[in-house]
PDB file of N, CA and C in Angstrom:
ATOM      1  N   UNK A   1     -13.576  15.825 -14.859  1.00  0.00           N
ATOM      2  CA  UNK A   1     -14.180  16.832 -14.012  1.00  0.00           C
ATOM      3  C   UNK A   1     -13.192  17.982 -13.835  1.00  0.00           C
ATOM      4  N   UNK A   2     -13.488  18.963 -13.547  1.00  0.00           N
ATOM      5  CA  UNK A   2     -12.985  20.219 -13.087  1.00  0.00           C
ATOM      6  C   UNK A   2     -11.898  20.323 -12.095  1.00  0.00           C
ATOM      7  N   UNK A   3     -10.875  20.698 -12.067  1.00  0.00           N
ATOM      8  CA  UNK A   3     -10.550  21.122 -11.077  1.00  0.00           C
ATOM      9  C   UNK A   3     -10.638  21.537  -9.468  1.00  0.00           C
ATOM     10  N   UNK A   4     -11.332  22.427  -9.921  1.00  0.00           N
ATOM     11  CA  UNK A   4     -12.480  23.019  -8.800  1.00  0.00           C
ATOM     12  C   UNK A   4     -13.790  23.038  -8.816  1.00  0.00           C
ATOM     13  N   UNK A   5     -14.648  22.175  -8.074  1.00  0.00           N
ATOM     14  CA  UNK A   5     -15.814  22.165  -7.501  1.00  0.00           C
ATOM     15  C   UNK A   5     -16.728  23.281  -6.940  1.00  0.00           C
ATOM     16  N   UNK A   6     -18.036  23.116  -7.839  1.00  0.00           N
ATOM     17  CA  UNK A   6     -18.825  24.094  -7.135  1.00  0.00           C
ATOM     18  C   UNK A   6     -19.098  23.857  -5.642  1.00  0.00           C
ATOM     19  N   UNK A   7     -19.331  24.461  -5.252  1.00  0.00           N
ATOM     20  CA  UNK A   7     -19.620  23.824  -3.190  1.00  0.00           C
ATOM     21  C   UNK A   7     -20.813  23.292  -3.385  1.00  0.00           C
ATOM     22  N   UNK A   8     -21.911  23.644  -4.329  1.00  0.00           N
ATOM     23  CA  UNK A   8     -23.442  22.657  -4.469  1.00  0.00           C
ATOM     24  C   UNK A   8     -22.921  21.589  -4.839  1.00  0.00           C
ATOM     25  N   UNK A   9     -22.437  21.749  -6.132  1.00  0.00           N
ATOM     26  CA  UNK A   9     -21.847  20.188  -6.719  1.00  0.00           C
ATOM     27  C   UNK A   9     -21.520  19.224  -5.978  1.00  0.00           C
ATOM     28  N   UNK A  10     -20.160  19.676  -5.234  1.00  0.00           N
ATOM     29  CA  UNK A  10     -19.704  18.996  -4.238  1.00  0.00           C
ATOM     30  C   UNK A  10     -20.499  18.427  -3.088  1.00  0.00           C
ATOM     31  N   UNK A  11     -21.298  19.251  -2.275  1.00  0.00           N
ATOM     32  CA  UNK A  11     -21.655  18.499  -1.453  1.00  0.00           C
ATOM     33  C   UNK A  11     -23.095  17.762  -2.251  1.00  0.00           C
ATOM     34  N   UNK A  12     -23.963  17.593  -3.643  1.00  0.00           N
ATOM     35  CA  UNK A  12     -23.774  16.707  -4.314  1.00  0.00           C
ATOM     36  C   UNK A  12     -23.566  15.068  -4.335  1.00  0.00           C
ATOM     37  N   UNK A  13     -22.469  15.629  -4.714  1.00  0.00           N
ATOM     38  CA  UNK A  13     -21.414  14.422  -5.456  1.00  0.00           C
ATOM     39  C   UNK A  13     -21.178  13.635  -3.447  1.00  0.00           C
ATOM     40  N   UNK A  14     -21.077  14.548  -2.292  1.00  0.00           N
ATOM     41  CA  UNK A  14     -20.191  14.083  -1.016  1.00  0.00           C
ATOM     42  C   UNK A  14     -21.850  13.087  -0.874  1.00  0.00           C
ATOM     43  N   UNK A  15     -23.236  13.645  -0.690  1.00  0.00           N
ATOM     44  CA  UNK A  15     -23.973  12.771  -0.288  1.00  0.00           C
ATOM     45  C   UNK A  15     -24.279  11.308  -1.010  1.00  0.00           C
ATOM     46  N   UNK A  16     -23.859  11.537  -2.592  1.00  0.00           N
ATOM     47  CA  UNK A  16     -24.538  10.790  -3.321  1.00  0.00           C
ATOM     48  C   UNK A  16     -23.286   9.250  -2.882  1.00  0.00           C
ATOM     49  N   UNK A  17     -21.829  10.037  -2.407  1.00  0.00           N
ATOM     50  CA  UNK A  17     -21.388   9.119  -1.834  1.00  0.00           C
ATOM     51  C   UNK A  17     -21.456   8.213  -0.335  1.00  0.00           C
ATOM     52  N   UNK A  18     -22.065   9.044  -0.161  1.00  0.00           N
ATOM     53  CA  UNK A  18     -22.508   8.356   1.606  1.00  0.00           C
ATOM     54  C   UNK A  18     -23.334   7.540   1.065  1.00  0.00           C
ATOM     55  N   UNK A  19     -24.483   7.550   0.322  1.00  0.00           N
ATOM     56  CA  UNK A  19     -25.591   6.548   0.002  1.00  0.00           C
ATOM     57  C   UNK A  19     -25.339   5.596  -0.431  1.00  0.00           C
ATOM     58  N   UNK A  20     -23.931   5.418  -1.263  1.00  0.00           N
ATOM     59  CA  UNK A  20     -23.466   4.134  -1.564  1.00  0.00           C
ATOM     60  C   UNK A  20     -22.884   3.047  -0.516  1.00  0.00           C
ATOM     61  N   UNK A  21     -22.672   3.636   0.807  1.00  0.00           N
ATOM     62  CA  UNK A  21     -22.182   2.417   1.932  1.00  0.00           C
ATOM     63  C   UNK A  21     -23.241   1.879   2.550  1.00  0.00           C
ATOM     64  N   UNK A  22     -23.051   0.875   2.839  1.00  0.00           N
ATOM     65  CA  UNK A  22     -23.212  -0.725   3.622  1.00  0.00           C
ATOM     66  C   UNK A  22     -24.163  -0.101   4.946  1.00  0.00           C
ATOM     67  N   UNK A  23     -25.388  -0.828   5.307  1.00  0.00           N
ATOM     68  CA  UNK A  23     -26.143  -0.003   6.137  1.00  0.00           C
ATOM     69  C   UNK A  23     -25.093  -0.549   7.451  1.00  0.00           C
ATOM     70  N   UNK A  24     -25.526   0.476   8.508  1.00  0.00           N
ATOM     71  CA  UNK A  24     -24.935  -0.209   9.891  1.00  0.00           C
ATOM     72  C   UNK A  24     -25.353  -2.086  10.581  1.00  0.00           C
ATOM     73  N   UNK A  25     -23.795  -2.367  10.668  1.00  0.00           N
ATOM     74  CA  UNK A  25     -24.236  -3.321  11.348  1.00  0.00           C
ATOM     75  C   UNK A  25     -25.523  -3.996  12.282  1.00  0.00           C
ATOM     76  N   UNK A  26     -25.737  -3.048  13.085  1.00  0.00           N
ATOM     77  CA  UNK A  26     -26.697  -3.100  14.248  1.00  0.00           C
ATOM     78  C   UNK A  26     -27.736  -3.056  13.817  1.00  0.00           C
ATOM     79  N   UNK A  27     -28.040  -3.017  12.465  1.00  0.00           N
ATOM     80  CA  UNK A  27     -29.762  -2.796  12.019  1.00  0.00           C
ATOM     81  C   UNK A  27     -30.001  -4.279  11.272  1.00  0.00           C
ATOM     82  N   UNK A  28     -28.718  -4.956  11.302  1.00  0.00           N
ATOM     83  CA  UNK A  28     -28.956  -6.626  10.900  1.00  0.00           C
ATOM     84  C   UNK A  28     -29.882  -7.337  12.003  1.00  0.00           C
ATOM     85  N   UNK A  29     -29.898  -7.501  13.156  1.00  0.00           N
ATOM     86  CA  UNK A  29     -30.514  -8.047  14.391  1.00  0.00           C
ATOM     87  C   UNK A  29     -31.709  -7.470  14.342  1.00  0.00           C
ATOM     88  N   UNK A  30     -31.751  -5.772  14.208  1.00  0.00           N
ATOM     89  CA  UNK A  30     -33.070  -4.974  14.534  1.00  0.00           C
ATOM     90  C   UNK A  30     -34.163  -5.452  13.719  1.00  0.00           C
ATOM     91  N   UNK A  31     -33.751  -5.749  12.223  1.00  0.00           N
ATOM     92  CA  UNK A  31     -34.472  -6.045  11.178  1.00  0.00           C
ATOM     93  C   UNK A  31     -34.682  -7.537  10.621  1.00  0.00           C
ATOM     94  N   UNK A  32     -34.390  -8.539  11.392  1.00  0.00           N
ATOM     95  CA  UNK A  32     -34.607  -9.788  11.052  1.00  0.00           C
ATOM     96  C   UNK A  32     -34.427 -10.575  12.380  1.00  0.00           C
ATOM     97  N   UNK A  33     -33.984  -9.813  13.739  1.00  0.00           N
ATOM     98  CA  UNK A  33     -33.951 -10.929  14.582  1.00  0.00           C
ATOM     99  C   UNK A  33     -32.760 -11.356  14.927  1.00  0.00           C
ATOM    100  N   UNK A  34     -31.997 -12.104  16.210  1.00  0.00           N
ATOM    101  CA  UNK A  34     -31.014 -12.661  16.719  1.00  0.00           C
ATOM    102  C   UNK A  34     -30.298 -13.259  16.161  1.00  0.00           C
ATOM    103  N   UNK A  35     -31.393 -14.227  15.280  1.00  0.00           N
ATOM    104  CA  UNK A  35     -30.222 -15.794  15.030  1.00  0.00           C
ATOM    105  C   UNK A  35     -30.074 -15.224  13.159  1.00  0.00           C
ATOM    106  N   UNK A  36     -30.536 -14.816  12.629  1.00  0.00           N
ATOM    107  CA  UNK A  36     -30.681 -14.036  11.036  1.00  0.00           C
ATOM    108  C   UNK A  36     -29.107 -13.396  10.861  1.00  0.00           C
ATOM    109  N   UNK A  37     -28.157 -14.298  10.124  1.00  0.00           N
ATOM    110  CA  UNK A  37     -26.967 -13.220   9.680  1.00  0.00           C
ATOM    111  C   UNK A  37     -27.009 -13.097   8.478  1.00  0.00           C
ATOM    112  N   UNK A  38     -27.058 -11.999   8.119  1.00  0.00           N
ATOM    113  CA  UNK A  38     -27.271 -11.204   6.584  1.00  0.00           C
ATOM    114  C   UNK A  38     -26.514 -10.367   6.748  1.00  0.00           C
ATOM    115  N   UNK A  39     -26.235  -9.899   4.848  1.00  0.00           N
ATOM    116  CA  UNK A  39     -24.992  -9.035   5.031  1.00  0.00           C
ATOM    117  C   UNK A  39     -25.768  -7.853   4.944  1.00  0.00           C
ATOM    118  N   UNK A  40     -24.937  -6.835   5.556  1.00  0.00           N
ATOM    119  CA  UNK A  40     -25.964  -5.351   6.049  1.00  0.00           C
ATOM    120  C   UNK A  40     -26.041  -4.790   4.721  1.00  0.00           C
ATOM    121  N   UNK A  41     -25.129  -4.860   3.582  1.00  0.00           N
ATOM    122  CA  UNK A  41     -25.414  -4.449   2.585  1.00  0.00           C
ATOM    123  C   UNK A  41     -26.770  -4.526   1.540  1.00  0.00           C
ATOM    124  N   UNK A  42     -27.572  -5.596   2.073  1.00  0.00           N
ATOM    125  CA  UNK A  42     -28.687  -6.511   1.317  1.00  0.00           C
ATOM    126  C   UNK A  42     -29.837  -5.182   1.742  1.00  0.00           C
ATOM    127  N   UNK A  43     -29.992  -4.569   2.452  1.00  0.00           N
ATOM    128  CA  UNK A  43     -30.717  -3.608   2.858  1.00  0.00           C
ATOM    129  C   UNK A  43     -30.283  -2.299   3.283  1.00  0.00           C
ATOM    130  N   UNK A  44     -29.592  -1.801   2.374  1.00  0.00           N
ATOM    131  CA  UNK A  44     -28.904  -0.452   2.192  1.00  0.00           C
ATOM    132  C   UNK A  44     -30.174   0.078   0.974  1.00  0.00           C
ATOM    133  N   UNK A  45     -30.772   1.508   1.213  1.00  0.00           N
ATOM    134  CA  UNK A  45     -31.477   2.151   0.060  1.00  0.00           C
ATOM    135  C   UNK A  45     -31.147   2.125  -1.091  1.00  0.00           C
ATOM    136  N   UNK A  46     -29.703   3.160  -1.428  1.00  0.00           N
ATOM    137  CA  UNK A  46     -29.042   3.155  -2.607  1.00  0.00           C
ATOM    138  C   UNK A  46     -27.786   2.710  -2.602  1.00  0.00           C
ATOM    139  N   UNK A  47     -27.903   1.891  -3.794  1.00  0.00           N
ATOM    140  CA  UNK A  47     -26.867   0.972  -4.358  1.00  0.00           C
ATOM    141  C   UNK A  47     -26.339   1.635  -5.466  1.00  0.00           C
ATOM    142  N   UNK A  48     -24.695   1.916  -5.544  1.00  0.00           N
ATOM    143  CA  UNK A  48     -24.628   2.821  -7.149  1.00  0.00           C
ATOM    144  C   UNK A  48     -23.230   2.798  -6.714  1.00  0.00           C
ATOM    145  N   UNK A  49     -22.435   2.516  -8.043  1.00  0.00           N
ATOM    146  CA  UNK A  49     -20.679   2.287  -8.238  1.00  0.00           C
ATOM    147  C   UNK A  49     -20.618   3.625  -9.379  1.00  0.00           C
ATOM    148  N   UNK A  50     -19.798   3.879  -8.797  1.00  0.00           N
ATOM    149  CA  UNK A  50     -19.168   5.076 -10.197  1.00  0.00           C
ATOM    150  C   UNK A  50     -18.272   3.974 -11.017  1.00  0.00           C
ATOM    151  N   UNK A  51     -18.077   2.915 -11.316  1.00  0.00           N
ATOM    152  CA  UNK A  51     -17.975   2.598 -12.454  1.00  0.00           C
ATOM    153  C   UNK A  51     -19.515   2.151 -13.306  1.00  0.00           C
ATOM    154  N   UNK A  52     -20.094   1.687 -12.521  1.00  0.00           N
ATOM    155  CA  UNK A  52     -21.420   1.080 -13.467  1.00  0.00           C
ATOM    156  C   UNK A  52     -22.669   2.215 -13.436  1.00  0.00           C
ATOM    157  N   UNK A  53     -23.264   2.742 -12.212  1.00  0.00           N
ATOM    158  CA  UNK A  53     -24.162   3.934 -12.795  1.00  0.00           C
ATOM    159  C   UNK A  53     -23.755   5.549 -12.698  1.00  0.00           C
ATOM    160  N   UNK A  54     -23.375   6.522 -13.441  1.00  0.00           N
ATOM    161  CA  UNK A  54     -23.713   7.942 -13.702  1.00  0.00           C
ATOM    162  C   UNK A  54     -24.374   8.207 -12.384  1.00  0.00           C
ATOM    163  N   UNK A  55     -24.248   9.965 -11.721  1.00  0.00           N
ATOM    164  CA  UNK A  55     -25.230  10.515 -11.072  1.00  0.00           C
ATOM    165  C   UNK A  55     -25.709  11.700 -12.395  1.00  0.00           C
ATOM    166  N   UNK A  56     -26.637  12.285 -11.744  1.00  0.00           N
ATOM    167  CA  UNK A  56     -26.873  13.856 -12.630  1.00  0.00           C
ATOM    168  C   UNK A  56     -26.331  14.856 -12.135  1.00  0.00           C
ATOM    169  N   UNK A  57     -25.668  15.331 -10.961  1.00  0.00           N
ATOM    170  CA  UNK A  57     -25.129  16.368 -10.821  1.00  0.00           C
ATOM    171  C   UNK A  57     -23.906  16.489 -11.286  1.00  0.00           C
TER     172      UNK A  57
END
């Protein structure tokens, strides 16, 4: 990659990284209940490693 970043690119590339973390804790209970421990990751939207999938921007 470039050096320098377009500012579209970038912020881009900044959301496509937020979408890759672990949903919040607190939505484990909301979404299955008290006694239900699951890992918050199991119900995160997007799932994506910059080693295994490419974005397009």
């Amino acid at each position: 990659m470039t050096r320098y970043k377009h500012p579209s690119k970038k912020q881009r590339l900044a959301k496509k990284n937020r979408q890759t973390k672990w949903a919040p804790f607190w939505t484990v209970p909301k979404k299955y209940g008290q006694g239900r421990r699951v890992h918050p990751g199991r119900h995160t939207k997007v799932k994506r490693s910059w080693r295994r999938t490419r974005t397009k921007s």
